[in-house]
C-alpha atoms as a PDB file:
ATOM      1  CA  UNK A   1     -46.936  37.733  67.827  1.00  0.00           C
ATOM      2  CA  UNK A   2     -47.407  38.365  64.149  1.00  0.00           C
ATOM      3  CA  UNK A   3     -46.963  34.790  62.521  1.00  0.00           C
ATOM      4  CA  UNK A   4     -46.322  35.790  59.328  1.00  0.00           C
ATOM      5  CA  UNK A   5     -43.201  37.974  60.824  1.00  0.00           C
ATOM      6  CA  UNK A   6     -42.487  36.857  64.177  1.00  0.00           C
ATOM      7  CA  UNK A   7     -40.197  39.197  66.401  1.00  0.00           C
ATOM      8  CA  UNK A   8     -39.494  36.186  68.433  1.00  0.00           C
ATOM      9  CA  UNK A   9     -35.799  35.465  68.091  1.00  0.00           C
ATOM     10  CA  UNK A  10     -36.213  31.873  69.357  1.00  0.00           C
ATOM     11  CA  UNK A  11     -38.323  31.196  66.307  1.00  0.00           C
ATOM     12  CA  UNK A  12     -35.555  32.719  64.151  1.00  0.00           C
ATOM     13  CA  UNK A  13     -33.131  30.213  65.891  1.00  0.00           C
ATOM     14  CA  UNK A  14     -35.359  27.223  65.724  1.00  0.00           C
ATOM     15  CA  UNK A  15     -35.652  27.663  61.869  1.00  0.00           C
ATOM     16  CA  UNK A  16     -31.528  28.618  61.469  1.00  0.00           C
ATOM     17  CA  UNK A  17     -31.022  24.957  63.503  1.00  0.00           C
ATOM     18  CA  UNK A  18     -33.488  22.986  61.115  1.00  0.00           C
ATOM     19  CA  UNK A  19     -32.205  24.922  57.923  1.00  0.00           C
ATOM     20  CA  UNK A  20     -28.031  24.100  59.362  1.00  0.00           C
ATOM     21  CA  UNK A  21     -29.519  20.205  59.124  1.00  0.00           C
ATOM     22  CA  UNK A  22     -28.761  20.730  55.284  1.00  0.00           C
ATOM     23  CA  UNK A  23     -31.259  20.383  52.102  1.00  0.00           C
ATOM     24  CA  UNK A  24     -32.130  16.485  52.477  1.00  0.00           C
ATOM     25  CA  UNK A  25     -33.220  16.580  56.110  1.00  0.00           C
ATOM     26  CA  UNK A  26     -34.928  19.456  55.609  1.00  0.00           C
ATOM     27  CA  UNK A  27     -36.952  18.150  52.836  1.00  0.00           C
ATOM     28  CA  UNK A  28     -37.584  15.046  55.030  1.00  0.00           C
ATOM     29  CA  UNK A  29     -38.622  17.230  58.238  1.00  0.00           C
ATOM     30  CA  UNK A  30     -41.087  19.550  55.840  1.00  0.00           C
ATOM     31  CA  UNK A  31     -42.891  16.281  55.274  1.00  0.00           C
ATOM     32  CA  UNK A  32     -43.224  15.173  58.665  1.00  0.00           C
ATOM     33  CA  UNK A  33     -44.284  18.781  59.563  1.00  0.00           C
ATOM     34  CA  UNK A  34     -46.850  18.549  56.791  1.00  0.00           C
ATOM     35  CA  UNK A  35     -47.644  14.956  58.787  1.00  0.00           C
ATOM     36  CA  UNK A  36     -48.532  16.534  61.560  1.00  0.00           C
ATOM     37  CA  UNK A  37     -45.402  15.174  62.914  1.00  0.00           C
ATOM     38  CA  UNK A  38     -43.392  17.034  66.009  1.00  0.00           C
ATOM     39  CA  UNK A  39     -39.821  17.682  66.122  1.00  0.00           C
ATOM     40  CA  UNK A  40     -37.360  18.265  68.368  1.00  0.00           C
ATOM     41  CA  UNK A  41     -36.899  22.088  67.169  1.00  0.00           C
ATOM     42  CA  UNK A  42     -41.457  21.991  67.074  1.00  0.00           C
ATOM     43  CA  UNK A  43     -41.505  20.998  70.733  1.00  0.00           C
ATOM     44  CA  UNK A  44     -43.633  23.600  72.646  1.00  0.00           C
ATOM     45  CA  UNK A  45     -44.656  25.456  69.800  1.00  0.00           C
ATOM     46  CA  UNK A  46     -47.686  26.552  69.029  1.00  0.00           C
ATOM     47  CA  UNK A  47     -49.758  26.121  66.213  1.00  0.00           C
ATOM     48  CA  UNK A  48     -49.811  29.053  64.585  1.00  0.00           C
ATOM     49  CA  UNK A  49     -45.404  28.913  65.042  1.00  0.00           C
ATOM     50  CA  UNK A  50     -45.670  25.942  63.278  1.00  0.00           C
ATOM     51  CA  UNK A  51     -47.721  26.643  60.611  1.00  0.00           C
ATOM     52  CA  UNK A  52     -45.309  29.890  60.016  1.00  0.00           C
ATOM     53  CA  UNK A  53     -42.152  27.851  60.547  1.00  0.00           C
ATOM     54  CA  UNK A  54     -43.687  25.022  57.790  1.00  0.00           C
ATOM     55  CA  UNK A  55     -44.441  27.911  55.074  1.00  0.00           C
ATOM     56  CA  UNK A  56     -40.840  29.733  56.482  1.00  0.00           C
ATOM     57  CA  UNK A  57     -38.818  26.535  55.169  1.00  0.00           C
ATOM     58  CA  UNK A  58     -41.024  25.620  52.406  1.00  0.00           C
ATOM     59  CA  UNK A  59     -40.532  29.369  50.998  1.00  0.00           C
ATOM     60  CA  UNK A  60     -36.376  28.647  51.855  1.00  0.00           C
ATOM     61  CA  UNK A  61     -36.248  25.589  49.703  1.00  0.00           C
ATOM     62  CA  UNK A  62     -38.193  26.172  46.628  1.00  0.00           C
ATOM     63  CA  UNK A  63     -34.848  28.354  45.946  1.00  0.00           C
ATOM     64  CA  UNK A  64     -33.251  24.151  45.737  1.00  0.00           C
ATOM     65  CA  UNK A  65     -36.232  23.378  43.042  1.00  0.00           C
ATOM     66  CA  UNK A  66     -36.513  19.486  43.400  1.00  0.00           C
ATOM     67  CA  UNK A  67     -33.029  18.373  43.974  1.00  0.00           C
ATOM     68  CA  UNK A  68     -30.312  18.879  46.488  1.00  0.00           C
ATOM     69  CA  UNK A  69     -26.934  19.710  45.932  1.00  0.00           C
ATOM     70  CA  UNK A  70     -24.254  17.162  47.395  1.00  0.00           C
END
């Protein structure tokens, strides 16, 4: 599987469900990623699917800039 562009639709779904947590969350689950933290949407990935998931919803809220709209 290509990291960068995974065809793995389970990956998809796993960053749609984090993402649908709304911007707040998401900013707090980025830093426990960046933690080395697991979540329930990490569980049985591996490390590489992590790594791309991390950069995925980093790259999906820089479009927020620093704050989060109510």
């Amino acid at each position: 599987m290509d990291v960068r562009n995974p065809d793995d639709s389970s990956l998809e779904a796993r960053l749609e469900a984090l993402c649908a947590k709304g911007c707040r969350q998401v900013r707090r689950d980025i830093a426990a990623l960046e933690s080395g933290a697991e979540l329930p949407e990490t569980q049985g990935l591996t490390a590489d699917e992590r790594v791309w998931l991390l950069a995925e919803l980093k790259q999906i809220m820089a479009v927020y800039g620093d704050t989060c709209r109510l």
